[in-house]
N, C-alpha and C. Protein backbone atom coordinates (compact mmCIF):
# COMPACT_ATOMS: atom_id res chain seq x y z
N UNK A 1 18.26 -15.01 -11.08
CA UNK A 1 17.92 -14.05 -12.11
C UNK A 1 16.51 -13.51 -11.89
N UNK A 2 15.68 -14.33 -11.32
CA UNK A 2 13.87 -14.10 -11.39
C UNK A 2 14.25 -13.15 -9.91
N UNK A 3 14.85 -13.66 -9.54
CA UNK A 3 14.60 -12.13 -7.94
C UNK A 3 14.97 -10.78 -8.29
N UNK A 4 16.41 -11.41 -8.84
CA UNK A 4 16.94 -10.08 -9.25
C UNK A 4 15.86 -8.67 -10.36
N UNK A 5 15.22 -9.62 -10.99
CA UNK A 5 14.50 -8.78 -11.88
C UNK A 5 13.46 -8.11 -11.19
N UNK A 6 13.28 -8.49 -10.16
CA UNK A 6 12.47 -8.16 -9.28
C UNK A 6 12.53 -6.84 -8.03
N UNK A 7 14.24 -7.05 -7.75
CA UNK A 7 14.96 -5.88 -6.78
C UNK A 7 14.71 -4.76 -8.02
N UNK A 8 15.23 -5.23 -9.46
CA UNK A 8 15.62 -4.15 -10.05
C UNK A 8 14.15 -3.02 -10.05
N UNK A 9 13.23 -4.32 -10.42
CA UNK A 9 11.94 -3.20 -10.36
C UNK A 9 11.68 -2.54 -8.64
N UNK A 10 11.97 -3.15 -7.62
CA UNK A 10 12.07 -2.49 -6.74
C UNK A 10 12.73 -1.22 -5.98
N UNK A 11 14.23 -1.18 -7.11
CA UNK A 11 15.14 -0.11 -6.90
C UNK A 11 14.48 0.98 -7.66
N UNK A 12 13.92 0.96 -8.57
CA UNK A 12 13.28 1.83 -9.70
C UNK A 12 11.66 2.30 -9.22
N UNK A 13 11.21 1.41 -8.66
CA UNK A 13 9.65 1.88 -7.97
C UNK A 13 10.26 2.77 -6.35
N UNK A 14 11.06 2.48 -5.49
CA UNK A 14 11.58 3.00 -4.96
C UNK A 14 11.87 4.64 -5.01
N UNK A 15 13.14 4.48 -6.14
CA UNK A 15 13.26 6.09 -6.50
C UNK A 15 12.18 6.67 -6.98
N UNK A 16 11.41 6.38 -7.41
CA UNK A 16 10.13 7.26 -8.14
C UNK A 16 8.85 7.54 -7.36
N UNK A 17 9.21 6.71 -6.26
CA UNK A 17 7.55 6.65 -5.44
C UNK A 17 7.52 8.11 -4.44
N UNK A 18 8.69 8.50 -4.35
CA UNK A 18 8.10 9.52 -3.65
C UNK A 18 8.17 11.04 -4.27
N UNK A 19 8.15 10.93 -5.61
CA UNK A 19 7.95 12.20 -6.24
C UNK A 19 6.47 12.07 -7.19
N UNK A 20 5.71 10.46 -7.03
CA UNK A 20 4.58 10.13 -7.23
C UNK A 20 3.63 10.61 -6.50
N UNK A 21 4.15 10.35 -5.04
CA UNK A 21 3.22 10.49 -3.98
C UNK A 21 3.09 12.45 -3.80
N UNK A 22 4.14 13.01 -4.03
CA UNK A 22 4.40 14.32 -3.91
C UNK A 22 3.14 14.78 -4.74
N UNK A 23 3.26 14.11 -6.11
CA UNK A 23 2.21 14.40 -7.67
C UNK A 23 0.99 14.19 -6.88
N UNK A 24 0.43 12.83 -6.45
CA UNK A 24 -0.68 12.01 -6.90
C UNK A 24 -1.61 12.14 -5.56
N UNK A 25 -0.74 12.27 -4.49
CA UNK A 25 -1.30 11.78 -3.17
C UNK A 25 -0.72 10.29 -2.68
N UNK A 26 -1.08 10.07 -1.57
CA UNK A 26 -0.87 8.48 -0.92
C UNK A 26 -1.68 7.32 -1.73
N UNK A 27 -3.10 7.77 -1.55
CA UNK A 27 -3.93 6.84 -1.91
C UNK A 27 -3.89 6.35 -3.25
N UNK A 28 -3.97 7.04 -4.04
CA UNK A 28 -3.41 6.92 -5.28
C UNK A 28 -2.54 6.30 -5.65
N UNK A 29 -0.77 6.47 -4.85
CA UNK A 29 0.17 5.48 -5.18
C UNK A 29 0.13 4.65 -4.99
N UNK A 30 -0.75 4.41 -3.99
CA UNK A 30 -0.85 2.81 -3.17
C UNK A 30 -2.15 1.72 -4.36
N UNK A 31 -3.31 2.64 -4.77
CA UNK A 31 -3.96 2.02 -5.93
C UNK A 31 -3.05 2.16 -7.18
N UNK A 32 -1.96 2.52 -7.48
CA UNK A 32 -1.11 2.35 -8.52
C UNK A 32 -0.57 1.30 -8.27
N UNK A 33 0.38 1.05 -7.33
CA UNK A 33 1.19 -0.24 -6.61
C UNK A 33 0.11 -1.34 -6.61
N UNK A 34 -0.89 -1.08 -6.14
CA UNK A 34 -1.76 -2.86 -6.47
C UNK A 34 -1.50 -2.96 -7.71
N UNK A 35 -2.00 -2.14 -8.43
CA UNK A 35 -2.83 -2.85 -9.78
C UNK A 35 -1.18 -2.80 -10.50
N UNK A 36 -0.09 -2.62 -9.75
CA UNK A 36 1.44 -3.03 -10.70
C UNK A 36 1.41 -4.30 -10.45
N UNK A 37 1.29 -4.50 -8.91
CA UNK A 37 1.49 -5.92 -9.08
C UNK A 37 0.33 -6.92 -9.28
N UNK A 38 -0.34 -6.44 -9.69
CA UNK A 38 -1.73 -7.40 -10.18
C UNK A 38 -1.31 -7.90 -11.49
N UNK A 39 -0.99 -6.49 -12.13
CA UNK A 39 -0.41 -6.69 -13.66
C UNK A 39 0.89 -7.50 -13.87
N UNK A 40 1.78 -7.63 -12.98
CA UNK A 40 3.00 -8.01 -12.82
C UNK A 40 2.49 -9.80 -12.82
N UNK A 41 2.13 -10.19 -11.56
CA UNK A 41 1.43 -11.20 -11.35
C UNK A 41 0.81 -11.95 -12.26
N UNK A 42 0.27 -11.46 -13.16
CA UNK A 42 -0.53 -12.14 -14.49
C UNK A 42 0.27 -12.38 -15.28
N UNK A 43 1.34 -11.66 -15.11
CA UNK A 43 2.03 -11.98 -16.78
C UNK A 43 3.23 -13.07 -16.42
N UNK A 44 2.88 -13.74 -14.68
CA UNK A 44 3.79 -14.84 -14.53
C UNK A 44 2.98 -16.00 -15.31
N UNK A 45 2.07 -15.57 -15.38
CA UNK A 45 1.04 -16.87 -16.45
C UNK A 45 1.35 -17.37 -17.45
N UNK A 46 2.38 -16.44 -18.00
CA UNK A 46 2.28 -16.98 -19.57
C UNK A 46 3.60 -17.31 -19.44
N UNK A 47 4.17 -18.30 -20.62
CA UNK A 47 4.93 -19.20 -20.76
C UNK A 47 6.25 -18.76 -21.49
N UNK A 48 6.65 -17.32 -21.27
CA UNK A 48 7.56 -16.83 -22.04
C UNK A 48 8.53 -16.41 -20.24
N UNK A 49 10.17 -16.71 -20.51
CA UNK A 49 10.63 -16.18 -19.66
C UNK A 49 10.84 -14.76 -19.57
N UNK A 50 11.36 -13.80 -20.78
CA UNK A 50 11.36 -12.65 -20.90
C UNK A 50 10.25 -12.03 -20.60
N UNK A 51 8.66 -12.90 -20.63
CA UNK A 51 7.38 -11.65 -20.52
C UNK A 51 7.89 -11.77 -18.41
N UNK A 52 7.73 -12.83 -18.17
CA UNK A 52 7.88 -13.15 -16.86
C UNK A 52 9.28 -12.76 -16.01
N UNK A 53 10.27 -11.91 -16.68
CA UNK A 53 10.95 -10.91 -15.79
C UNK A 53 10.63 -9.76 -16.54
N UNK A 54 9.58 -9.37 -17.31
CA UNK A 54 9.07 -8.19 -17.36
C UNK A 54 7.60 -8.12 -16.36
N UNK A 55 7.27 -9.35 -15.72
CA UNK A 55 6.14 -9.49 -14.76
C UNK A 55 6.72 -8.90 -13.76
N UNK A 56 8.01 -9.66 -13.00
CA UNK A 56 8.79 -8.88 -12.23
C UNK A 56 9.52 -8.00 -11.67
N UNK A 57 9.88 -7.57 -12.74
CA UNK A 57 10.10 -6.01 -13.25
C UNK A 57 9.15 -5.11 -12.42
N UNK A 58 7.59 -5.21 -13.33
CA UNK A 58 6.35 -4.18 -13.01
C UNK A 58 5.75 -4.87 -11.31
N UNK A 59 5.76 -6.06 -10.97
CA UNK A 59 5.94 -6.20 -9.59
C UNK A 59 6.49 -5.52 -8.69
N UNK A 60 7.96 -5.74 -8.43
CA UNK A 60 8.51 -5.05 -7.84
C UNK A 60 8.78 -3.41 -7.76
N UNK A 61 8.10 -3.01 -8.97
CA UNK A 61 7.84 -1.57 -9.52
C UNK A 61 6.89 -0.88 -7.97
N UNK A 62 5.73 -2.19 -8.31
CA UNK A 62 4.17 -1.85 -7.98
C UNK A 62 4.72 -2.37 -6.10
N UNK A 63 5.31 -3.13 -5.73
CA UNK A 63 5.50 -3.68 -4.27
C UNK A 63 5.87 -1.99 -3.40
N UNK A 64 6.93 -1.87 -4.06
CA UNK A 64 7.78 -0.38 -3.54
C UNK A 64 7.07 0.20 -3.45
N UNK A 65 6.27 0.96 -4.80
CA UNK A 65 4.99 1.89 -4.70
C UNK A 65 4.05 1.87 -3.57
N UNK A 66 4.04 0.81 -3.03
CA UNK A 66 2.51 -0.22 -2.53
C UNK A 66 2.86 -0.19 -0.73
N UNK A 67 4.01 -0.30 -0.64
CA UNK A 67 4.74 -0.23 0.58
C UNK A 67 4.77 1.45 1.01
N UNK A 68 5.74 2.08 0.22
CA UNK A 68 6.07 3.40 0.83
C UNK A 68 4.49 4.10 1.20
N UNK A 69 4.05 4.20 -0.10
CA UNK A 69 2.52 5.04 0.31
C UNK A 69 1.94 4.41 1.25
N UNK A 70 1.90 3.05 1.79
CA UNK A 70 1.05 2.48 2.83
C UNK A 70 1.83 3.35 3.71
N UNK A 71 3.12 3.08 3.85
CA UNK A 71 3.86 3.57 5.37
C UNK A 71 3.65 4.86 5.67
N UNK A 72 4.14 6.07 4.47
CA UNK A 72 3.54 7.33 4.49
C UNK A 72 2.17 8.02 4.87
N UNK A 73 1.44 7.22 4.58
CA UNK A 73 0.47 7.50 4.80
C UNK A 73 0.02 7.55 6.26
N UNK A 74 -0.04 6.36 6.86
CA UNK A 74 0.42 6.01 8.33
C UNK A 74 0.77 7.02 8.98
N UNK A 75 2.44 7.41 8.69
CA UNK A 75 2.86 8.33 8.91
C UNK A 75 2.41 9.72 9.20
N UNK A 76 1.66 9.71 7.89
CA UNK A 76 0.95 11.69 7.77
C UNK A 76 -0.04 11.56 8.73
N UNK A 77 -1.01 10.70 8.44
CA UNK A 77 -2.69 10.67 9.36
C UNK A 77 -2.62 10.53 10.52
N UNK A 78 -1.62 9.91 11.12
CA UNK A 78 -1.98 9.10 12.50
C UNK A 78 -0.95 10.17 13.42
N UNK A 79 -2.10 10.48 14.64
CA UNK A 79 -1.57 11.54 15.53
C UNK A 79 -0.12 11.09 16.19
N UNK A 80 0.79 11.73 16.42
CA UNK A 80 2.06 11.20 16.88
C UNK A 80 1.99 10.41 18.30
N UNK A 81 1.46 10.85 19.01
CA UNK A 81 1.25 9.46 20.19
C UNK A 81 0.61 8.28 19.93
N UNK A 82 0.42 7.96 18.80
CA UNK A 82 -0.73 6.62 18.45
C UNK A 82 0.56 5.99 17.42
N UNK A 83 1.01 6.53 16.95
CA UNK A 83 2.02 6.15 15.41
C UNK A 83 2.88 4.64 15.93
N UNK A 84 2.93 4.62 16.73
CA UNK A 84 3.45 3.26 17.22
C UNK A 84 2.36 1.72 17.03
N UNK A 85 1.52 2.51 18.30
CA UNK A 85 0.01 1.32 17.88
C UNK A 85 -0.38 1.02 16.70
N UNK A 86 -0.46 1.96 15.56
CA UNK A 86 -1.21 2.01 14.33
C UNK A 86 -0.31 1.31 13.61
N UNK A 87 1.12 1.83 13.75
CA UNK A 87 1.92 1.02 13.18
C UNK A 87 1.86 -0.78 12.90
N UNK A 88 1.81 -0.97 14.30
CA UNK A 88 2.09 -2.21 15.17
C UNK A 88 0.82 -2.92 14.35
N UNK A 89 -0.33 -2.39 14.63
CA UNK A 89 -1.72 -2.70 14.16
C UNK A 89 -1.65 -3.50 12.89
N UNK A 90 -1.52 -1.98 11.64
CA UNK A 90 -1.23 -2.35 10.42
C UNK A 90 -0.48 -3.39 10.03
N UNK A 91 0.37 -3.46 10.49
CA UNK A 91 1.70 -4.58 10.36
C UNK A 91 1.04 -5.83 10.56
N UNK A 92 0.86 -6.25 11.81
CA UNK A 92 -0.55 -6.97 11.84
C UNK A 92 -1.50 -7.48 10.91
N UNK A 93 -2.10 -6.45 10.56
CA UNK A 93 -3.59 -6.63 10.04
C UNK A 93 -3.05 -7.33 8.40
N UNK A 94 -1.68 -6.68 8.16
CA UNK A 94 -0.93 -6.88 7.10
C UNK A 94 -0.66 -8.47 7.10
N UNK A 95 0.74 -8.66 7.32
CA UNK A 95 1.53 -10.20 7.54
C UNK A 95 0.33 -11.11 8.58
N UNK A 96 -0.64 -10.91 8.96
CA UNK A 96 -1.08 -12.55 9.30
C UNK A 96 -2.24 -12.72 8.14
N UNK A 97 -3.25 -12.40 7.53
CA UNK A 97 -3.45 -12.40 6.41
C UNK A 97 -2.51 -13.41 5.52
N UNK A 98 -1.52 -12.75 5.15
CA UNK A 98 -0.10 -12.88 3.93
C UNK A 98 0.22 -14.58 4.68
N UNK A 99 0.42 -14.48 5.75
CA UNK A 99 1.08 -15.42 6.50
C UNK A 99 0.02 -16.99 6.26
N UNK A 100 -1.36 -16.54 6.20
CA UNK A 100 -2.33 -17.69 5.93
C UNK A 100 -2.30 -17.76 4.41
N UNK A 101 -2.39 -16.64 3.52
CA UNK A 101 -2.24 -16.98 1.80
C UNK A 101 -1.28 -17.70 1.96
N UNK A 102 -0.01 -17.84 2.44
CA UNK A 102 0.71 -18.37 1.78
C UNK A 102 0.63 -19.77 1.82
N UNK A 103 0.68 -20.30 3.32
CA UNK A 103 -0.04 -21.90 3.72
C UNK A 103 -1.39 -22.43 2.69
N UNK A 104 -2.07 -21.57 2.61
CA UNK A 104 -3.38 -21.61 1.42
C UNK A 104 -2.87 -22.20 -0.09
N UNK A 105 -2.21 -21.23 -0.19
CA UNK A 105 -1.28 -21.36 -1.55
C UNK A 105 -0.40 -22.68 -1.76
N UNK A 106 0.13 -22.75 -0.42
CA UNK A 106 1.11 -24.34 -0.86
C UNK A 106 0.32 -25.34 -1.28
N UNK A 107 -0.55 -25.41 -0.09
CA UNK A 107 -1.47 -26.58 -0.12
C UNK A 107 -2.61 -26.62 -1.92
N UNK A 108 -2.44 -25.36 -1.98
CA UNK A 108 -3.93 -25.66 -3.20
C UNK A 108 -2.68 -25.49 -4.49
N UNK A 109 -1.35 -24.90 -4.44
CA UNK A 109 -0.65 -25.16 -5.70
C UNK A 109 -0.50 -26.82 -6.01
N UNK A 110 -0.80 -27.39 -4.98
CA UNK A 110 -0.51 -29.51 -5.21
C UNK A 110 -1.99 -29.69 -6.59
N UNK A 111 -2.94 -29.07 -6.11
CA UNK A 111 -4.34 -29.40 -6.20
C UNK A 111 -4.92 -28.35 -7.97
N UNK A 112 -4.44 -27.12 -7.66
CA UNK A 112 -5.03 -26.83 -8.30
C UNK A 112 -3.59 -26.17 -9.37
N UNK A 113 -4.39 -26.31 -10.85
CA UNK A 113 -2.79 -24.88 -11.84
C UNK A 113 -2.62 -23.97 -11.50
N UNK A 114 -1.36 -23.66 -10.85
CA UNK A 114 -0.73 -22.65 -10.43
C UNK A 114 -1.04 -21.37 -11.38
N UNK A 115 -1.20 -21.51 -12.72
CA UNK A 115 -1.70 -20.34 -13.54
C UNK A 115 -3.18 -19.93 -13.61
N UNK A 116 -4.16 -20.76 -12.64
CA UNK A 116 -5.20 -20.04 -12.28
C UNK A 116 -5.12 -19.21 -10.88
N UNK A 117 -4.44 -20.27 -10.01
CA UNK A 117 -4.20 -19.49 -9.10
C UNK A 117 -3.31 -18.20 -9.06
N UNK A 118 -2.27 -17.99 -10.26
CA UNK A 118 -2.10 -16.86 -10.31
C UNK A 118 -3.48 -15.53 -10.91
N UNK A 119 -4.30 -16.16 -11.69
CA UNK A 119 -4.83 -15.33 -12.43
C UNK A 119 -5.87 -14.76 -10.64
N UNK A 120 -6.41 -15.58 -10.29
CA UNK A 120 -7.06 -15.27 -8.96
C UNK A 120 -6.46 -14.13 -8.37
N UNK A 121 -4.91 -14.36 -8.19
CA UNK A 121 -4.05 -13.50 -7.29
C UNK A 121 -4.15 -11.80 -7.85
N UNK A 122 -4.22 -12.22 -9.68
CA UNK A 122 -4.02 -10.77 -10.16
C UNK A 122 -5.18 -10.22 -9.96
N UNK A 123 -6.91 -10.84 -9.76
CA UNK A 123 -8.01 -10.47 -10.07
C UNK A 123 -8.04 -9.86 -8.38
N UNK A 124 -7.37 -10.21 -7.83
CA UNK A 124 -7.75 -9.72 -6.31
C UNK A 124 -7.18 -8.71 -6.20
N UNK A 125 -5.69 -8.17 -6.08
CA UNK A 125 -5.21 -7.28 -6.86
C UNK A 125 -5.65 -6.17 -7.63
N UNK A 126 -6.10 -6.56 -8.61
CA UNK A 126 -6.87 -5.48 -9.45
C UNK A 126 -8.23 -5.10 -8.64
N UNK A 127 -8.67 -5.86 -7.97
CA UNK A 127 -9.74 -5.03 -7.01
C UNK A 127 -9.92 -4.70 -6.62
N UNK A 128 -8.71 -4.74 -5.52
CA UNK A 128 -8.30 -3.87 -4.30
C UNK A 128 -7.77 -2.22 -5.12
N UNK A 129 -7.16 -2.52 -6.06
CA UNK A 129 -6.93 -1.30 -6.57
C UNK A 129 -7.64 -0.47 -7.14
N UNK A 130 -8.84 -1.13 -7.64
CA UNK A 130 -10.26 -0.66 -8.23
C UNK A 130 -11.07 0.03 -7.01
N UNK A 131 -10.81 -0.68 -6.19
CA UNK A 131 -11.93 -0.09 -4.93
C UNK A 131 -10.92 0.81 -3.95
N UNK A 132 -9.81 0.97 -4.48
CA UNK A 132 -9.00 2.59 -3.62
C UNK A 132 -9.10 3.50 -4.26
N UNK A 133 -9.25 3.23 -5.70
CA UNK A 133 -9.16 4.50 -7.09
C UNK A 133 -9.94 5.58 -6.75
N UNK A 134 -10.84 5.33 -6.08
CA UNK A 134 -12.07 6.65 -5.54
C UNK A 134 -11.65 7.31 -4.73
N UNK A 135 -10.96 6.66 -3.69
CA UNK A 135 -10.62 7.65 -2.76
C UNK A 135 -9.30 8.52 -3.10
N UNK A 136 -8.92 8.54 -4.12
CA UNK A 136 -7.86 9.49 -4.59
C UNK A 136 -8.05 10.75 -4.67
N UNK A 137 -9.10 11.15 -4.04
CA UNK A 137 -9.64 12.42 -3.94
C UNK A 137 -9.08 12.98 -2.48
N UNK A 138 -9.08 11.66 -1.89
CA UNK A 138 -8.56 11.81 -0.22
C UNK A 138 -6.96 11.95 -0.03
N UNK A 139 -6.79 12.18 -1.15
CA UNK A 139 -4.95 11.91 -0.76
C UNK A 139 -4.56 13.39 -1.08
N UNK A 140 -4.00 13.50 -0.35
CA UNK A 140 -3.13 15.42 -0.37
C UNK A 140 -2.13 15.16 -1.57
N UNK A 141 -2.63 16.38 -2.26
CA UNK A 141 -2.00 17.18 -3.36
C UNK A 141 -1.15 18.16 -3.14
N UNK A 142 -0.66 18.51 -4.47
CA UNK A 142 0.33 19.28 -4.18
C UNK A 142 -0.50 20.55 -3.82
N UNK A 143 -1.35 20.68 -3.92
CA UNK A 143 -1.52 22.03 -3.41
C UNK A 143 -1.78 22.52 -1.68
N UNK A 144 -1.45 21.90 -1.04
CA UNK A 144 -1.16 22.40 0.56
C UNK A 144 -2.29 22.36 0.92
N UNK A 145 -3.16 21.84 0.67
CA UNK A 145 -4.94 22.03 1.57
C UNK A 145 -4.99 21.43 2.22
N UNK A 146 -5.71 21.21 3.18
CA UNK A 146 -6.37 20.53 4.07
C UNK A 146 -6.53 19.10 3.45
N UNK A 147 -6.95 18.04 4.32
CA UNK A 147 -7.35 16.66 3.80
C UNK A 147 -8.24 16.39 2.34
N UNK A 148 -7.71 16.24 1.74
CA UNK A 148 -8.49 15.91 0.44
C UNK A 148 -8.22 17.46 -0.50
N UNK A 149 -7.50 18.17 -0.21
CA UNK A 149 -6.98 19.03 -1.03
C UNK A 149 -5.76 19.82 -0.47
N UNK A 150 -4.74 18.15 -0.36
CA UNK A 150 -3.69 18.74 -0.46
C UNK A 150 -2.73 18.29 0.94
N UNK A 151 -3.28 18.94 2.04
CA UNK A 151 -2.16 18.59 2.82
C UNK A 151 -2.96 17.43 4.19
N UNK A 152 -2.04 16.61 4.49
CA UNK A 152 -2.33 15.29 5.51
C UNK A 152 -3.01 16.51 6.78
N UNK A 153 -3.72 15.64 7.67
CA UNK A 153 -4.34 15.69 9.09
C UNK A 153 -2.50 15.38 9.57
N UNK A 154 -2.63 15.99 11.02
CA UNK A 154 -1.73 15.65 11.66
C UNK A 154 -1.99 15.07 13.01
N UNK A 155 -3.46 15.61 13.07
CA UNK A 155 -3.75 15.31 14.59
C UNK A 155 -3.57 15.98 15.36
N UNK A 156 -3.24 17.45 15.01
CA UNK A 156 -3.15 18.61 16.17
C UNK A 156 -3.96 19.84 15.48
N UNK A 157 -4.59 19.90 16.81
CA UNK A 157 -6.11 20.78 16.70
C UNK A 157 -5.65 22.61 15.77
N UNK A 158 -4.31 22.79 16.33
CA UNK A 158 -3.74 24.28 15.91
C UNK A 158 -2.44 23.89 16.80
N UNK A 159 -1.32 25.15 16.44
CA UNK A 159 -0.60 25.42 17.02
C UNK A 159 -0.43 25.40 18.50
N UNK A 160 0.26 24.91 19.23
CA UNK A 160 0.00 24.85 20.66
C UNK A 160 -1.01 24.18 21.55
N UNK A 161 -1.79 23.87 20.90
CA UNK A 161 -2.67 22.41 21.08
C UNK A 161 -2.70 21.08 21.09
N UNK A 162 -2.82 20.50 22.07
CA UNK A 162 -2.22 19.21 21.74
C UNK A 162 -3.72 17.90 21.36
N UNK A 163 -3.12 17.35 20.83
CA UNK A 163 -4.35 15.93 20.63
C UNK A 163 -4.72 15.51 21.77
N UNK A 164 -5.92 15.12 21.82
CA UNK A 164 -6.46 14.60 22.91
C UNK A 164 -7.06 13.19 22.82
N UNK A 165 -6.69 12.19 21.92
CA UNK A 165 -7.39 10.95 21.57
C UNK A 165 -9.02 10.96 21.25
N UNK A 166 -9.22 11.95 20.68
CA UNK A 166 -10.46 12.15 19.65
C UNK A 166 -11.98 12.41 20.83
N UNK A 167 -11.66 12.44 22.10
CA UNK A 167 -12.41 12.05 22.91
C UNK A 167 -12.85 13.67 23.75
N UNK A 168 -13.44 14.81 22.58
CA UNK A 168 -13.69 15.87 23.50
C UNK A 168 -12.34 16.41 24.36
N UNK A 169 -12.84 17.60 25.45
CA UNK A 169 -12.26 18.30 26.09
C UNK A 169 -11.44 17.69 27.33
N UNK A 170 -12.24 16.09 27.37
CA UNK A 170 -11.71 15.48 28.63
C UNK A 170 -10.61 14.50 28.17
N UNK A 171 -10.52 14.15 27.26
CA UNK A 171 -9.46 13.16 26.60
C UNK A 171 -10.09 11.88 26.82
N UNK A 172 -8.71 11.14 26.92
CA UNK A 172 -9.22 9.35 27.21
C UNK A 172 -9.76 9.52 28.73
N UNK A 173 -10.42 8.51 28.88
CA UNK A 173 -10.91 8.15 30.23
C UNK A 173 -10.90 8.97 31.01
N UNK A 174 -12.06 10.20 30.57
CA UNK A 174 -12.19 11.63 31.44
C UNK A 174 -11.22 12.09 31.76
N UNK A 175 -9.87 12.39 31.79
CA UNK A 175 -8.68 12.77 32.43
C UNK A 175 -8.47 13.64 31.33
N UNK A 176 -7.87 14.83 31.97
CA UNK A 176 -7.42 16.09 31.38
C UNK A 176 -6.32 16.34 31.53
């Protein structure tokens, strides 16, 4: 039942995230999606089962949110010959992190109340989402502009131009 409440908020953050991202920008959905599941997360604290598949609920709301705009984003910014690496990178930089919380977590749920350590989880959470909220200025709007008003970088200089790995007229490693 506790997962399920959880897909459901995921099926529902899902459909909505990308007519958010259309509204809001990337950055934005993605500081929305933390601070869902920050909020989600806290309210596994308290001792009611109904508040705690309404935690899950706004979790899985905030995961979907939190996911697509990361990937999209990726997507828009990163020049198409790199979109693999960056990918690969992120993914990375992502799950081994996650991969040590969680070993962290077993070991200190023996040691310490699991309802502080949740409250920790939500306060980290809410910070990360506090400290993206600014850059919501950087996320393309609906209005078609350029970076920060409106439309993503693609990584191509103009029409018929191709990227050169950021490196001047000579490209990577002097070669043209």
């Amino acid at each position: 039942m506790l997962t399920s409440a959880q897909g459901l908020g995921a099926i529902a953050g899902g459909l909505r995230v990308a007519r958010l991202i259309a509204r809001v920008g990337e950055l934005t959905a993605i500081a929305i999606g933390l601070a869902a599941v920050g909020l989600g997360n806290g309210l596994y604290a308290l001792p009611s089962l109904p508040v705690i598949l309404i935690g899950l609920v706004i979790t899985g709301v905030g995961q979907a949110t939190t996911v697509v705009g990361f990937t999209t984003v990726i997507q828009r910014r990163t020049p198409g010959p790199l979109i693999g690496r960056v990918s690969t990178a992120a993914e990375t930089l992502v799950t081994g992190p996650q991969t040590v919380s969680i070993a962290a977590g077993a070991a200190l749920v023996s040691v310490v109340d699991y309802r502080l350590l949740l409250m920790i989880v939500t306060a980290g959470m809410l910070t990360a989402a506090a400290y993206l909220w600014p850059a919501r200025r950087l996320s393309p709007g609906p209005s078609g502009g350029p970076p920060g008003r409106g439309r993503p970088s693609t990584g191509v200089t103009s029409p018929g131009r191709r990227w050169r790995g950021g490196r001047g007229r000579r490209g990577i490693a002097g070669t043209r």
